[in-house]
PDB file of N, CA and C in Angstrom:
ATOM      1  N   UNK A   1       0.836  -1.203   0.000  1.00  0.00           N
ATOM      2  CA  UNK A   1       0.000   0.000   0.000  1.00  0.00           C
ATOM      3  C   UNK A   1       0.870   1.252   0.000  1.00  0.00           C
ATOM      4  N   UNK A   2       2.328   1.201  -0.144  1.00  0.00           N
ATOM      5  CA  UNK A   2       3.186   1.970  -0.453  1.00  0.00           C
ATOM      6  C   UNK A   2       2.512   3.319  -1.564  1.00  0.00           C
ATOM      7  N   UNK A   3       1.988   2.767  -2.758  1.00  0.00           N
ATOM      8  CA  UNK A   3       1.082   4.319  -3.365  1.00  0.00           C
ATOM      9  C   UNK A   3       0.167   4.766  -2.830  1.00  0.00           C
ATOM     10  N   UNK A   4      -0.760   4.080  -2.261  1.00  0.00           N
ATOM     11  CA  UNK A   4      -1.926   4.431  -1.063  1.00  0.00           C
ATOM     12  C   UNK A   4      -1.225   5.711  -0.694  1.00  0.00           C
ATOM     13  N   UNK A   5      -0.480   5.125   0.652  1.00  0.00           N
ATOM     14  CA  UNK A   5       0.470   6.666   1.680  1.00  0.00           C
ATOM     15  C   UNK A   5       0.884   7.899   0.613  1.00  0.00           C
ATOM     16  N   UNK A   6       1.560   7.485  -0.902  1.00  0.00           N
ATOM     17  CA  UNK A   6       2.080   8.557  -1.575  1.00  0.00           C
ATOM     18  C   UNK A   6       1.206   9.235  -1.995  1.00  0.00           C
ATOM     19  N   UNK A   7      -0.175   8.814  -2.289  1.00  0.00           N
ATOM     20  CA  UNK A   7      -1.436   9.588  -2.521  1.00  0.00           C
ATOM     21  C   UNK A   7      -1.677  10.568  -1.863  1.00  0.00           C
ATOM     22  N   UNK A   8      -1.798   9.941  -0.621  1.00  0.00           N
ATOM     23  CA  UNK A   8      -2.039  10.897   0.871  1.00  0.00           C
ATOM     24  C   UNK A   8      -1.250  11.643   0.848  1.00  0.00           C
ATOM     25  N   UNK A   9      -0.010  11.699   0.885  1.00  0.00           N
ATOM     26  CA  UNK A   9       0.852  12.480   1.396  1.00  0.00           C
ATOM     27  C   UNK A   9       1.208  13.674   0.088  1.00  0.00           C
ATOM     28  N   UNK A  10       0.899  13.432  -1.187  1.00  0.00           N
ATOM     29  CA  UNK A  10       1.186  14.352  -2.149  1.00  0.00           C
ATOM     30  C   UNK A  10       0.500  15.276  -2.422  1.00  0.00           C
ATOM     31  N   UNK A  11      -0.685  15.333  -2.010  1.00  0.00           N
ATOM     32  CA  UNK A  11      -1.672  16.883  -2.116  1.00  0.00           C
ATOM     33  C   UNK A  11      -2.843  16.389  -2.461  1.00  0.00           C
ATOM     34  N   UNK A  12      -3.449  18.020  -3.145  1.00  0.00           N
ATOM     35  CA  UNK A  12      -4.420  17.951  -3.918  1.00  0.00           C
ATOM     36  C   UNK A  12      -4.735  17.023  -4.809  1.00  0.00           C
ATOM     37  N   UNK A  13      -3.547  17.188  -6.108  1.00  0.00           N
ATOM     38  CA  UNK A  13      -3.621  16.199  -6.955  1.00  0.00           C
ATOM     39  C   UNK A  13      -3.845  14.846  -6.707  1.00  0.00           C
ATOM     40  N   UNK A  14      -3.438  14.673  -5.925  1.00  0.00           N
ATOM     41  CA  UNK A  14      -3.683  12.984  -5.197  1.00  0.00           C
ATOM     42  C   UNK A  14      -5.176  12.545  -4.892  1.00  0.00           C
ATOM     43  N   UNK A  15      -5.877  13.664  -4.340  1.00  0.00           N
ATOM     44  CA  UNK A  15      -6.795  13.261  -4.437  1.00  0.00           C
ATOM     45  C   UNK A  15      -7.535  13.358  -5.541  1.00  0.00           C
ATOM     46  N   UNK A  16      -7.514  13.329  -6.822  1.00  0.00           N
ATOM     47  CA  UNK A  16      -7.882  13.744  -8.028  1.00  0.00           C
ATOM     48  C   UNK A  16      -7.909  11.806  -8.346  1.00  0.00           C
ATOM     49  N   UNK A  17      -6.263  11.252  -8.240  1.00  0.00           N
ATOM     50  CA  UNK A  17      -5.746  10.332  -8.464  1.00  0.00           C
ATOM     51  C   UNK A  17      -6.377   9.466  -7.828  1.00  0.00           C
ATOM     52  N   UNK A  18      -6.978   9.807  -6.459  1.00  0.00           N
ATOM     53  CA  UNK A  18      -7.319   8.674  -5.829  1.00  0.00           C
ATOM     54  C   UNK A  18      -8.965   8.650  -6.214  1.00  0.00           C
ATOM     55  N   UNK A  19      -9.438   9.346  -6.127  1.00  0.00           N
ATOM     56  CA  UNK A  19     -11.126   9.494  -6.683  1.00  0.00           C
ATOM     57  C   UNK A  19     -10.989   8.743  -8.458  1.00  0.00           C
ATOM     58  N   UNK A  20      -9.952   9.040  -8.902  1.00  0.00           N
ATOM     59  CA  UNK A  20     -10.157   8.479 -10.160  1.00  0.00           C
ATOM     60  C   UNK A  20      -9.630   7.232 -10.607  1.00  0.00           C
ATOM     61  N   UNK A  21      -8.936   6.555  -9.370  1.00  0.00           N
ATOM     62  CA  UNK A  21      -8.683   5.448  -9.624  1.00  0.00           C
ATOM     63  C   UNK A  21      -9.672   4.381  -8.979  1.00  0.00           C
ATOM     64  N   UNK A  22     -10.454   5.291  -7.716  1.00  0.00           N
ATOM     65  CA  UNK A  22     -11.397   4.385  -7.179  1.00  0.00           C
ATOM     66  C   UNK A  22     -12.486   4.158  -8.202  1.00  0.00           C
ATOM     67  N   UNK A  23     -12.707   5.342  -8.890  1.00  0.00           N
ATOM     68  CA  UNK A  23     -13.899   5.193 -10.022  1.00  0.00           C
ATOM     69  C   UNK A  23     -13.156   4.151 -11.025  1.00  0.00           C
ATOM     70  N   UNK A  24     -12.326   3.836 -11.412  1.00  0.00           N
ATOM     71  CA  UNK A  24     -11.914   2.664 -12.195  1.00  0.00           C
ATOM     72  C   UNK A  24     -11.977   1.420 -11.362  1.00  0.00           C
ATOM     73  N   UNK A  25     -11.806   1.411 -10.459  1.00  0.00           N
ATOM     74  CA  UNK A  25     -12.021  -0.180  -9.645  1.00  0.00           C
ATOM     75  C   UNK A  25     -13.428  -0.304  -9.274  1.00  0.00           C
ATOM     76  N   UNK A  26     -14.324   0.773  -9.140  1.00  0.00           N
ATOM     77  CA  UNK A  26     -15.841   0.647  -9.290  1.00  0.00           C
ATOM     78  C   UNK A  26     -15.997  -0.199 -10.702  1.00  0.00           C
ATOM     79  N   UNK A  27     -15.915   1.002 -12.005  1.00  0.00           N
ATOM     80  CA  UNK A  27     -16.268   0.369 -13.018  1.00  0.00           C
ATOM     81  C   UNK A  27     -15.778  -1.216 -13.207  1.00  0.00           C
ATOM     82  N   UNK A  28     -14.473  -1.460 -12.943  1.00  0.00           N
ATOM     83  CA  UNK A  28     -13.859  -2.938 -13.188  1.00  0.00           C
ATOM     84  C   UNK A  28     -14.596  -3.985 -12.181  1.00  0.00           C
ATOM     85  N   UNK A  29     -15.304  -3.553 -11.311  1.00  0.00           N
ATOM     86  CA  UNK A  29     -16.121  -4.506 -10.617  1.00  0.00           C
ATOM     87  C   UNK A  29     -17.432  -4.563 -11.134  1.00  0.00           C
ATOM     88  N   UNK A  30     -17.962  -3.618 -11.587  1.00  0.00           N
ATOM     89  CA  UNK A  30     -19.460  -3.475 -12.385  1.00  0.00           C
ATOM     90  C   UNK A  30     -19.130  -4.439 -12.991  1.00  0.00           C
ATOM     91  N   UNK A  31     -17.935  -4.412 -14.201  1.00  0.00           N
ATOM     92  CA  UNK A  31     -18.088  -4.972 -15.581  1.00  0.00           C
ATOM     93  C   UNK A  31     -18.218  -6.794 -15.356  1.00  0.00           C
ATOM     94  N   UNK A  32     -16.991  -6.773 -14.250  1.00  0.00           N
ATOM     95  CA  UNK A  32     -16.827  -8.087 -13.695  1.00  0.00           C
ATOM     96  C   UNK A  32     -18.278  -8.580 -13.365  1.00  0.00           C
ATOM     97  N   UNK A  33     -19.149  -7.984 -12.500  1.00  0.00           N
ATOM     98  CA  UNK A  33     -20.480  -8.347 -12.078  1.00  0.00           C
ATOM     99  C   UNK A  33     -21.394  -8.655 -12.745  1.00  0.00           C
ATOM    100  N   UNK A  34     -21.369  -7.525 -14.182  1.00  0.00           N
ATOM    101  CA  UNK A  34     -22.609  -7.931 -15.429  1.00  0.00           C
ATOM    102  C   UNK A  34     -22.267  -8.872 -16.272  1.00  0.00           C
ATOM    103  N   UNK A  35     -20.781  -9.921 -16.263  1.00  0.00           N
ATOM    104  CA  UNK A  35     -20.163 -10.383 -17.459  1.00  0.00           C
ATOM    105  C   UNK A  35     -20.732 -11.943 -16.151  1.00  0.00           C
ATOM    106  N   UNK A  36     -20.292 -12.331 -15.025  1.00  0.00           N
ATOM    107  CA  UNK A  36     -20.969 -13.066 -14.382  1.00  0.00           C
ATOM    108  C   UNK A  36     -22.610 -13.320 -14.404  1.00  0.00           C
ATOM    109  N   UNK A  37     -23.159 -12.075 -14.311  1.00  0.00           N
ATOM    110  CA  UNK A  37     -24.882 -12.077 -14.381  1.00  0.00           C
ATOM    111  C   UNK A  37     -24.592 -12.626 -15.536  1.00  0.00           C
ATOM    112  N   UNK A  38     -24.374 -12.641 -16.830  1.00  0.00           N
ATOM    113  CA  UNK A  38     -24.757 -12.757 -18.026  1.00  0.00           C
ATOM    114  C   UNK A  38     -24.661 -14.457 -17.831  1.00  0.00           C
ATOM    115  N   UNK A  39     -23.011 -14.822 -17.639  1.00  0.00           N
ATOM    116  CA  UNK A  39     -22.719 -16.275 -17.790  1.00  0.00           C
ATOM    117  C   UNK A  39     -23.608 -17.007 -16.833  1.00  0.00           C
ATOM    118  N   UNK A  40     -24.300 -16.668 -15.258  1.00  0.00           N
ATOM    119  CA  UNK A  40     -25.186 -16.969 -15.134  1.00  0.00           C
ATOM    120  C   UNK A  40     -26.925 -17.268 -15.579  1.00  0.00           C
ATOM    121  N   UNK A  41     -27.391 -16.626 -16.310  1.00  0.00           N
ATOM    122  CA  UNK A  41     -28.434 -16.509 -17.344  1.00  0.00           C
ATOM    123  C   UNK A  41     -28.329 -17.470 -18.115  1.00  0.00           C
ATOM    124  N   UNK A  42     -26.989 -17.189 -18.849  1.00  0.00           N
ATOM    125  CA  UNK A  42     -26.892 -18.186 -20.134  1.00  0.00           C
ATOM    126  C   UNK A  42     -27.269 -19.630 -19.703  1.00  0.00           C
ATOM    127  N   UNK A  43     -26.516 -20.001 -18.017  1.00  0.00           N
ATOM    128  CA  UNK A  43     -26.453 -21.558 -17.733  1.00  0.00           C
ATOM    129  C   UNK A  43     -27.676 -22.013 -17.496  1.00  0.00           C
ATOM    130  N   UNK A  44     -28.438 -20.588 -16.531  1.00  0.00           N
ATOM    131  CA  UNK A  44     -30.220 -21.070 -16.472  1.00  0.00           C
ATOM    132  C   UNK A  44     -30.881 -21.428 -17.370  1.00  0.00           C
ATOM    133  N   UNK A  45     -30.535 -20.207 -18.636  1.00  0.00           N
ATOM    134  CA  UNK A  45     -31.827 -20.676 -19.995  1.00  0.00           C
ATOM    135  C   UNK A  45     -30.952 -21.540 -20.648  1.00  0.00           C
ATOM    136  N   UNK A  46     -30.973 -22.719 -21.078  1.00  0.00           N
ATOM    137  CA  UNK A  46     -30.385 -23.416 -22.049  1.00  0.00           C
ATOM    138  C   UNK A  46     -30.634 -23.068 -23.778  1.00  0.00           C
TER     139      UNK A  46
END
């Protein structure tokens, strides 16, 4: 968690960095979640 602390500790910008990297690990879990829903569906309906 070494970039974590450098986030923190570098300013403003950091938090720019950190809001916008959390919004990418949001989206990468959405995508992960709807690509599962889907492969689930598929196995229900034959």
């Amino acid at each position: 968690m070494d970039w974590f602390s450098q986030l923190l500790s570098g300013g403003h910008t950091s938090y720019v960095g950190a809001a916008f990297g959390i919004t990418a690990v949001l989206i990468a879990v959405e995508l992960v979640a709807l690509r599962l829903r889907f492969k689930a569906a598929r196995v229900d309906r034959p």
